[in-house]
Structure formats: C-alpha cells, structure tokens
Protein backbone atom coordinates (compact mmCIF):
# COMPACT_ATOMS: atom_id res chain seq x y z
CA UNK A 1 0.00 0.00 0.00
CA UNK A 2 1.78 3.29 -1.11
CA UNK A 3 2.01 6.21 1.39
CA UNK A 4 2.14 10.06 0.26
CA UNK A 5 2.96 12.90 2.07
CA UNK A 6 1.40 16.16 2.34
CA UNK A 7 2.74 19.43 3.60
CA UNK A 8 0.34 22.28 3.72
CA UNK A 9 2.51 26.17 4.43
CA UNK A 10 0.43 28.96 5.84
CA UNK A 11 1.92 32.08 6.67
CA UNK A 12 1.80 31.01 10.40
CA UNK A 13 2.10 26.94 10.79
CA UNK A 14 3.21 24.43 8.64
CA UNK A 15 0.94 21.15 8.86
CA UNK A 16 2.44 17.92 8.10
CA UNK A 17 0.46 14.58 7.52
CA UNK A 18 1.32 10.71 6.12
CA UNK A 19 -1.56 9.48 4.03
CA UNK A 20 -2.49 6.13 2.84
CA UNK A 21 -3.38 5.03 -0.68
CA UNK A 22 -5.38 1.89 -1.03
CA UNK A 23 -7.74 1.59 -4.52
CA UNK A 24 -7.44 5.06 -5.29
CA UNK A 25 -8.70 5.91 -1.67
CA UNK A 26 -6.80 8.46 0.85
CA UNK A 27 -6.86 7.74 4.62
CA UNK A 28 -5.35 9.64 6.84
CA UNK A 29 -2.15 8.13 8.90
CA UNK A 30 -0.39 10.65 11.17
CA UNK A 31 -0.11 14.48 11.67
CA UNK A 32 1.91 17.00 12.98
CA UNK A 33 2.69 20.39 12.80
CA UNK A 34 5.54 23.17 13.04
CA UNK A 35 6.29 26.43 12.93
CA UNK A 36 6.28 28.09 9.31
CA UNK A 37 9.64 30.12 10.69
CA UNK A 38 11.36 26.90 11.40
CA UNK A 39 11.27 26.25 7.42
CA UNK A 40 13.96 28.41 5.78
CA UNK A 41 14.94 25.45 3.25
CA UNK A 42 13.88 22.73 1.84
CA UNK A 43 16.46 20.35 4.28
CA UNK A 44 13.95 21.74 6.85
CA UNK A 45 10.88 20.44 5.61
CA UNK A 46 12.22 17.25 5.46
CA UNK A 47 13.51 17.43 8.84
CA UNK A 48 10.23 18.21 9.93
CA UNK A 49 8.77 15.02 8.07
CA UNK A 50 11.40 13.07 9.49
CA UNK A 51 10.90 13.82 13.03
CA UNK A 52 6.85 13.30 12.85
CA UNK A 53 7.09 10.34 10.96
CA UNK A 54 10.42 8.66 11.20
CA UNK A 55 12.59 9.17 8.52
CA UNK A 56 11.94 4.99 6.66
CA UNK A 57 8.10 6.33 6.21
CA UNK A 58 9.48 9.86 4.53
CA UNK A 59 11.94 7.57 2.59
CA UNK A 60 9.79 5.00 1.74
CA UNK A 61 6.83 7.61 0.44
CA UNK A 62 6.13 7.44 -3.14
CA UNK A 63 5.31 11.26 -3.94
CA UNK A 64 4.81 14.42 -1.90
CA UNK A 65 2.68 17.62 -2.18
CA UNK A 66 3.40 20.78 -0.61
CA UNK A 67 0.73 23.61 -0.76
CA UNK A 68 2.19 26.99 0.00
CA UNK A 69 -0.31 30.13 0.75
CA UNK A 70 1.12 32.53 -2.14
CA UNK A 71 1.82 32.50 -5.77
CA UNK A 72 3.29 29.15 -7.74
CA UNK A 73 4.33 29.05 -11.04
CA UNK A 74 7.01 26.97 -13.16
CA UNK A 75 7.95 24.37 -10.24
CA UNK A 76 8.90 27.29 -8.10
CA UNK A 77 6.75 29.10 -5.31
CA UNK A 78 6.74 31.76 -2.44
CA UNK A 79 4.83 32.51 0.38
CA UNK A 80 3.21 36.05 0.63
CA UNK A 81 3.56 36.50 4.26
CA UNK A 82 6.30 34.60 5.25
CA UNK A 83 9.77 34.57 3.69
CA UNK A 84 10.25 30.73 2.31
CA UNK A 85 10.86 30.34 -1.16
CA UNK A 86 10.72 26.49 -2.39
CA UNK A 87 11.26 24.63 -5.72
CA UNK A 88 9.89 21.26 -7.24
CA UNK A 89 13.34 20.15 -7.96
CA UNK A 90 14.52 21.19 -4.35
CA UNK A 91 12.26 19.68 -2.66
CA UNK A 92 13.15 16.15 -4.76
CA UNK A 93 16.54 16.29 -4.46
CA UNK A 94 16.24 16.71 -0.80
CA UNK A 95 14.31 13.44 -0.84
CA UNK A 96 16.08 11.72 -2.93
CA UNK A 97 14.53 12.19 -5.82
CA UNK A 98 11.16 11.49 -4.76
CA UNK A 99 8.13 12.61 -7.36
CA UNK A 100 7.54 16.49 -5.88
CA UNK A 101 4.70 18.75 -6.61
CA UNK A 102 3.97 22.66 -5.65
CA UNK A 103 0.73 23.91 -5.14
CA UNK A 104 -1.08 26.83 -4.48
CA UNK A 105 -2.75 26.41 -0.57
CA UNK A 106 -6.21 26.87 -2.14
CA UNK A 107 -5.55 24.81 -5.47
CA UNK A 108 -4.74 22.16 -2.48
CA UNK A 109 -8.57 23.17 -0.66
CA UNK A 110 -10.58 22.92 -3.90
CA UNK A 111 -8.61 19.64 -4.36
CA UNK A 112 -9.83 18.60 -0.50
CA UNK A 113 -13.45 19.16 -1.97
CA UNK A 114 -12.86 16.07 -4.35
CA UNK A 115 -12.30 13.86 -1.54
CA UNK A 116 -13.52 12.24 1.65
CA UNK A 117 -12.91 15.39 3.72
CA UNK A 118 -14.96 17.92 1.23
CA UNK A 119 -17.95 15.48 1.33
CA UNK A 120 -17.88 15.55 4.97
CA UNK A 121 -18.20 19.59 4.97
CA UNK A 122 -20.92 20.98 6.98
CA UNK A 123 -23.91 22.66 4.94
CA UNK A 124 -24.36 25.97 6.75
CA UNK A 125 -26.71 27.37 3.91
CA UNK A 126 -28.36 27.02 0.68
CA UNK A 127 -29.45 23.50 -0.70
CA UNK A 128 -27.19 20.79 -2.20
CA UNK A 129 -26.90 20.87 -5.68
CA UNK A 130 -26.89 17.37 -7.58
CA UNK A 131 -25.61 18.83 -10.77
CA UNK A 132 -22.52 17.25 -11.28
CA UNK A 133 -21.25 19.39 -14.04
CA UNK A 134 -21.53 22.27 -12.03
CA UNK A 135 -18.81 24.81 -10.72
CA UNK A 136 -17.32 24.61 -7.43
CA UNK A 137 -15.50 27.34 -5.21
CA UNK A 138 -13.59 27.59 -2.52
CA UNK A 139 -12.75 30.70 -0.15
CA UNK A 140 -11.56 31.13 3.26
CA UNK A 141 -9.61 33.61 5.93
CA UNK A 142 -6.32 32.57 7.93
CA UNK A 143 -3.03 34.50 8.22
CA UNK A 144 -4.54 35.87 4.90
CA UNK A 145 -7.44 34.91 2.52
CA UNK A 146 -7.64 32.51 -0.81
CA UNK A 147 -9.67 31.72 -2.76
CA UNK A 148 -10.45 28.93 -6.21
CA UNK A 149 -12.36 27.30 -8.61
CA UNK A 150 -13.16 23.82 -9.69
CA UNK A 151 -14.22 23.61 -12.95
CA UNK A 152 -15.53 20.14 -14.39
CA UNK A 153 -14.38 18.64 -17.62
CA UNK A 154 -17.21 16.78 -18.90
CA UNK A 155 -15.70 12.93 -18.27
CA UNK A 156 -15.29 12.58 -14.60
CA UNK A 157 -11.98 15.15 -14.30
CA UNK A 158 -11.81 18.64 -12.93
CA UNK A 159 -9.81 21.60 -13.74
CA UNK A 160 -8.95 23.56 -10.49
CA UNK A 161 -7.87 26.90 -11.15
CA UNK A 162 -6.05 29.11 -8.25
CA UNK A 163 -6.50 32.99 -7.49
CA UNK A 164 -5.17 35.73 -5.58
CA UNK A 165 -8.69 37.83 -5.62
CA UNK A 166 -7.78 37.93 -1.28
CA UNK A 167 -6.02 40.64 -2.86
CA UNK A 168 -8.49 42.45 -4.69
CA UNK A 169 -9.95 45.62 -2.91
CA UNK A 170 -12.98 44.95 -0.56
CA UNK A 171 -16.34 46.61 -1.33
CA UNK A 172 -17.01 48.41 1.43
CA UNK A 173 -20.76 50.31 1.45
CA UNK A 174 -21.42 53.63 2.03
CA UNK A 175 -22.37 53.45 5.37
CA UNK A 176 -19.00 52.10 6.25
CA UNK A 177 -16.88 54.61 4.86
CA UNK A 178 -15.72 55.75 8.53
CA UNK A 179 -13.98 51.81 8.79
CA UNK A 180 -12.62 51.81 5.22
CA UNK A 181 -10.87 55.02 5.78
CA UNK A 182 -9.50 53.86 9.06
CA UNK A 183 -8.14 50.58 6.94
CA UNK A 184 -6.78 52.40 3.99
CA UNK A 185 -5.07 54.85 6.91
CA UNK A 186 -3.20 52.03 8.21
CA UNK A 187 -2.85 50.30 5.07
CA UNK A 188 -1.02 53.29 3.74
CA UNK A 189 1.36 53.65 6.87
CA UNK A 190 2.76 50.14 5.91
CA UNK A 191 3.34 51.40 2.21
CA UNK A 192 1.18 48.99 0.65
CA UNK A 193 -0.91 51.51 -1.38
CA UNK A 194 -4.24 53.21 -1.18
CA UNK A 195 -6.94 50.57 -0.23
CA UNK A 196 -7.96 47.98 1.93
CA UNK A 197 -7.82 44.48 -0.10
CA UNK A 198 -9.91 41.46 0.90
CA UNK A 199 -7.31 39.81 2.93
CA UNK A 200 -6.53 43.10 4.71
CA UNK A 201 -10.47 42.68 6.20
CA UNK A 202 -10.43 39.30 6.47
CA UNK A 203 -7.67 37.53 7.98
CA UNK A 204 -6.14 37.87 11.32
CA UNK A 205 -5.09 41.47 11.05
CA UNK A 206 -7.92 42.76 9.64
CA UNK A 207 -10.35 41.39 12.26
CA UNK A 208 -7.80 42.59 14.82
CA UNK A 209 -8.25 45.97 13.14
CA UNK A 210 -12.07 45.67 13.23
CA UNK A 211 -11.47 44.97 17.21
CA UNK A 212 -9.35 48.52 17.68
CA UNK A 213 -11.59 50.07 15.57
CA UNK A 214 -14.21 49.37 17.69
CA UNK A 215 -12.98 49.95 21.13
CA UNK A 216 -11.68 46.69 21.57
CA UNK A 217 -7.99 47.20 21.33
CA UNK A 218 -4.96 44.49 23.38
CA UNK A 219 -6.58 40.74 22.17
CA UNK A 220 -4.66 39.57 19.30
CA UNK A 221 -6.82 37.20 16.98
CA UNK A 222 -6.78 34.30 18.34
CA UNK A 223 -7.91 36.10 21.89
CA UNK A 224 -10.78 37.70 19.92
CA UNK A 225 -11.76 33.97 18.65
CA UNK A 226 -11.61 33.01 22.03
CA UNK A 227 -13.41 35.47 23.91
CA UNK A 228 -15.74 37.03 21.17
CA UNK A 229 -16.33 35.15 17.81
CA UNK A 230 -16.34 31.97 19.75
CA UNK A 231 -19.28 32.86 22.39
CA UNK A 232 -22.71 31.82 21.56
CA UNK A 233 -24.70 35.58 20.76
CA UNK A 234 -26.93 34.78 23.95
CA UNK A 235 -23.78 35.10 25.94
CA UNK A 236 -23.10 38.92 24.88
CA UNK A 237 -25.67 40.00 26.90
CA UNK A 238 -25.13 38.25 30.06
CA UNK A 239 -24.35 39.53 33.43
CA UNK A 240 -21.08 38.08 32.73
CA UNK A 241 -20.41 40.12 29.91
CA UNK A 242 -21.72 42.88 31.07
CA UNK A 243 -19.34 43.30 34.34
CA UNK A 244 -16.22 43.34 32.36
CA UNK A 245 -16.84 46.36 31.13
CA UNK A 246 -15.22 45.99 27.78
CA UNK A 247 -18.40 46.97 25.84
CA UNK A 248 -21.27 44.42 25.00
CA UNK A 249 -21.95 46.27 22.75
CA UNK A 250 -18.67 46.58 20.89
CA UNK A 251 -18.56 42.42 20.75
CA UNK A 252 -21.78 42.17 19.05
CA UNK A 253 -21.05 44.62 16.69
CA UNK A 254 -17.54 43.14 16.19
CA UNK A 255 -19.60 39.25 15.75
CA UNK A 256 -21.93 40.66 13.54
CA UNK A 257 -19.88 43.13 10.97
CA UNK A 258 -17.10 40.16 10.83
CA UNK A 259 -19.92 38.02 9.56
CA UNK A 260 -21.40 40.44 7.73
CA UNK A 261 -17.73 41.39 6.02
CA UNK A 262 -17.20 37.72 5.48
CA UNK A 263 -20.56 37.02 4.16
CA UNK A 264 -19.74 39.78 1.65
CA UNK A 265 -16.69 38.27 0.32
CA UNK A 266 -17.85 34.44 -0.16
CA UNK A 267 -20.73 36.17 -2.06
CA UNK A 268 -18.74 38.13 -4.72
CA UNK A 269 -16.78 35.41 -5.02
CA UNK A 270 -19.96 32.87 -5.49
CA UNK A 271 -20.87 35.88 -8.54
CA UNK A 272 -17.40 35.42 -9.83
CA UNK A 273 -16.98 32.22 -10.37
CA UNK A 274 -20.70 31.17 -10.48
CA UNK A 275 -20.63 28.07 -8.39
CA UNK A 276 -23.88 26.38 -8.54
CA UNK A 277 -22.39 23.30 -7.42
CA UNK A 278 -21.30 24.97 -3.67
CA UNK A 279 -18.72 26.97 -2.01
CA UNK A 280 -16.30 25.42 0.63
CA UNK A 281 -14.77 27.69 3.23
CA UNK A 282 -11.95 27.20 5.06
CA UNK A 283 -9.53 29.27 6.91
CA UNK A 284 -8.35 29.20 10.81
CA UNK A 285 -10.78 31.94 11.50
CA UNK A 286 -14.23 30.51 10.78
CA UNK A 287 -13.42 26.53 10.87
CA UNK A 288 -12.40 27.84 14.80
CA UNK A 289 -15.89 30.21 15.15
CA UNK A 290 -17.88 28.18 13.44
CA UNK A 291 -20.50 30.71 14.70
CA UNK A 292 -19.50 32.85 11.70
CA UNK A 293 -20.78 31.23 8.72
CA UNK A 294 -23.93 29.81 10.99
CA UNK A 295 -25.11 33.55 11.88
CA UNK A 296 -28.14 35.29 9.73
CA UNK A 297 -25.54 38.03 9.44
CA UNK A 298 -23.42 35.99 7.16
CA UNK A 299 -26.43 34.39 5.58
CA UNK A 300 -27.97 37.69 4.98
CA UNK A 301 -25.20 39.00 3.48
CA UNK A 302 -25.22 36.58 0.62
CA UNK A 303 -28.44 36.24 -0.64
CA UNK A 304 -28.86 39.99 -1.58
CA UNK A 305 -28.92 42.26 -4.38
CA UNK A 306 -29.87 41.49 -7.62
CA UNK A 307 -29.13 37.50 -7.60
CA UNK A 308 -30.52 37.15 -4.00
CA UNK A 309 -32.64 33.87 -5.13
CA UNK A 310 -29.87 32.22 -7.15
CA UNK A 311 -27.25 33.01 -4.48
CA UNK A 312 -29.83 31.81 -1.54
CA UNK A 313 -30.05 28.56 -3.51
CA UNK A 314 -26.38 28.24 -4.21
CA UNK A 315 -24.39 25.35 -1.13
CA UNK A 316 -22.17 26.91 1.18
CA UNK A 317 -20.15 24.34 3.16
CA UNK A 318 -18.03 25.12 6.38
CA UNK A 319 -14.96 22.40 6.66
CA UNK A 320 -14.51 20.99 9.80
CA UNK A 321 -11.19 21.14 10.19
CA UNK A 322 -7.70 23.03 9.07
CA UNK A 323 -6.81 19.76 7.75
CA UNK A 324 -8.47 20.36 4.42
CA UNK A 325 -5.54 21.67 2.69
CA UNK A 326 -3.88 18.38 3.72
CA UNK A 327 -6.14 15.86 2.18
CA UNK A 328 -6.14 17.87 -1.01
CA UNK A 329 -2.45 18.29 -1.09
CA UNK A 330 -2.79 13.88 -0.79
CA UNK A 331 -4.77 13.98 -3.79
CA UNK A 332 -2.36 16.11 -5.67
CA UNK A 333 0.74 13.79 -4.34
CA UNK A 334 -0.52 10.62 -5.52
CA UNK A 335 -1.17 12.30 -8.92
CA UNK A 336 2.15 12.44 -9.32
CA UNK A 337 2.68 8.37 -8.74
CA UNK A 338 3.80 6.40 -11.70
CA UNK A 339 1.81 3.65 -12.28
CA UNK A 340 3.61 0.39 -11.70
C-alpha cells in the first residue's frame, strides 16, 4: 500500500500529515505540525517530516505535495507572508529524488473538496446541488485569505484553477466609509498603497483591526476567537459580559460586521466564479468560530442584491477542520505516482 505525504505552508504553521493510498482511496495516517519560521529550506521540511514520521516512512513515500499560501508558477513558489521560497526540484533532491509537486494552498482546498474530507463539509446554507457538471469554489480567511475554482471537464476530471482575488480591494458600502478610511489609513502607513484588499479585512489582522476600531484594542486574533467570535450571541448579553466592562456592545457589533464582512466576500466570489455546485470555506478563523458562517448576518449578506434567489439557492459548506488543505495536497501527491 503506497504512502504520500502532504505538507500544507500557511503564513503562520506548517501542517504535516502521512496518508495512505489503497484503490485510489486516501486515509489519513499521522499528523503533525511546526512552525512556518522553522522552514527556511527545503532540508527543513524534510527534517520536519522526518521527526513526525520517522525518517523509513518519509523515505519509503512514493510522492509528496506541498501547498504553500502565495503564488506558484514553473515548479517554483513563495509565500506572501512569510519569507520561504521552495522549488519542485529542491524539494526532490532533498528526498532523494522522490516525485515532488507545488501547489497553491487553495488549489490544495478545492482539491480537498474532491475527496472524503470535502464530502464531509458541513452545509451551513443554501441546498445541495446534484448537478454534477456544475462549478465549485472555494474561499476562506487565515493568516490571509484565498480563494479557487473547480471547474468540471465533462468525463469525470476537474480543472482547479487558483487565485489571488484575497487581494483584490474589498467593497465596502457607504455606510462604512468611517472603517474603510480607518483601513486604507493604516494600510497606507505600511506602504502597501491606497486601499484595503480582501485579505486586509479578512484575515487575522484585519479582524484585529475591526477589534481597535471598535474599542476593543490588546486581544490579538486568536484572543478575539476566544473570547468574542467563539461565544454563543446569547452570551453577549449576560451579566457576565456585562461586568467586564469591555463593551457588550462593541462584541456584538464586532460578531456581527465580521460576519457580515465575510458574508460579503464568499458572495462576490460565489458571482465570480458562479458556483452552482457549492462553495467550501476554510480558513483558521471561521473553521475555529464556526459561529460565523452559521449567523443570519453571514447568511444575509449573501443572498442579496440582484441575484438574492440564485445566491440563496447556491451550497455553502463550512470544513470541519484546518486539515483540508492536507487531504487535497494527498490527492495532488498521488497524482504524481507512476503507475507500476
């Protein structure tokens, strides 16, 4: 029974897993996980396997997969927010050869939707759609935000297409214009140019932007999942709440324009691409708050404007886990295994 391996590279952690292959079927072996700082080379990433996994089962793989969260092109890739550059031939001749692919992280989650773990997605709105033929997407918010396509081929194979809209300005509406100029402000002061993009919004720094904005200031993300996105809404107005004296009323606003910003996104995206056949979202940030994608805020937020009935009807699955990128990253390894 062949094993692959399957590295997926945020801008934060690097997750590590050993998959099984058994009549064209993935299960998952082992995990792990380390820091995306520790990997300056490609001899690190194989360290890394090596110490989860023992170094006969890295050895003895027959193909590997590593997504990366940035740009890939040519056999050669780097991450946006970290500073790791890796190559298809580097990462082979660091293991000996072995059969190496690159991928985009979200060309790895769209892949994730073709297996086991995208069929076990939760449906947090819309209906499912038994069109087979019909477009799939994928977005979702971490260290920053991705997003892809699936597009089928008409004889059982799909072509999935990567993106970098996360860095396409957000639409903010005219009611918000207060927030947007506070995010272009400090968008500016890092020299990045005029606007807020989506992943400036969306990922950790944008909702710990949302949090200052609002009064909230000193809780990194992570806190703010904790202690805000993760609480149930009937839980903002308890007594609880309201004797910390941090603002009720700043939380719920922070729970409900989050959703409300997210719910934005996944719907010009769900225009974009014109996924009949479903949206999958992953990310840290709502896989963690699941709460997110389950509010009427984010719900709301979708099925508006002048395609409200389409996009209402259109599947939105929720992950549920950050392994996603792993099982696709799998699927994309043991493409690369010659038949025997």
């Amino acid at each position: 029974m062949p094993h692959v391996l399957a590295c997926d590279i945020g801008g934060t952690n690097c997750r590590l897993a050993l998959f099984s292959l058994s009549k064209g079927r993935l299960a998952l072996e082992d995990l792990a996980a380390i820091p995306t700082a520790k990997v300056a080379m490609p001899d690190d990433l194989v360290f890394g396997l090596e110490f989860a996994f023992g170094s006969k089962a890295v050895r003895e793989a027959a193909a590997l997969c590593a997504s990366v969260a940035g740009p890939v092109a040519q056999g050669r890739a780097s991450l946006t927010n970290a500073p790791l550059a890796l190559s298809e031939q580097g990462l082979s001749e660091a293991l000996g050869g072995m059969p190496c692919r690159l991928a985009n992280d979200f060309e790895a989650v769209s892949s994730a939707v073709l297996t086991e773990e995208g069929a076990r997605a939760e449906l947090v709105a819309g209906e499912p759609c038994p069109d087979p033929q019909a477009v799939r997407a994928c977005c979702g918010a971490g260290t920053g935000f991705g997003c892809s396509a699936i597009l089928p081929q008409g004889d059982g194979r799909a072509l999935i297409l990567a993106s970098e809209g996360g860095h396409a300005a957000f639409p903010f509406t005219h009611d918000e214009e207060d927030f947007q100029r506070y995010m272009a402000e400090q968008w500016d002061k890092r020299g990045k140019g005029p606007y807020a993009s989506v992943e400036d919004v969306l990922s950790g720094r944008g909702l710990e932007g949302l949090a200052k904005y609002l009064g909230l200031a000193g809780m990194d993300a992570a806190k703010l999942g904790e202690k805000v996105l993760g609480l149930e809404e009937w839980w903002l107005r308890s007594p609880v709440m309201l004797a910390e004296g941090r603002g009720p009323r700043a939380k719920r606003e922070l729970c409900a324009s989050y959703a409300r910003f997210y719910g934005r996104a996944c719907r010009d995206w769900m225009l974009a691409t014109l996924c009949r056949g479903g949206l999958w979202i992953a990310g840290g940030i709502a896989i963690k708050n699941r709460g997110i994608a389950r509010s009427k805020a984010f719900r709301d937020e979708i099925a508006q404007g002048r395609h409200a009935r389409m996009l209402k009807a259109i599947p939105v699955y929720l992950f549920n886990s950050e392994t996603a990128g792993l099982w696709g990253a799998a699927r994309l390894a043991a493409e690369r295994i010659k038949p025997s």
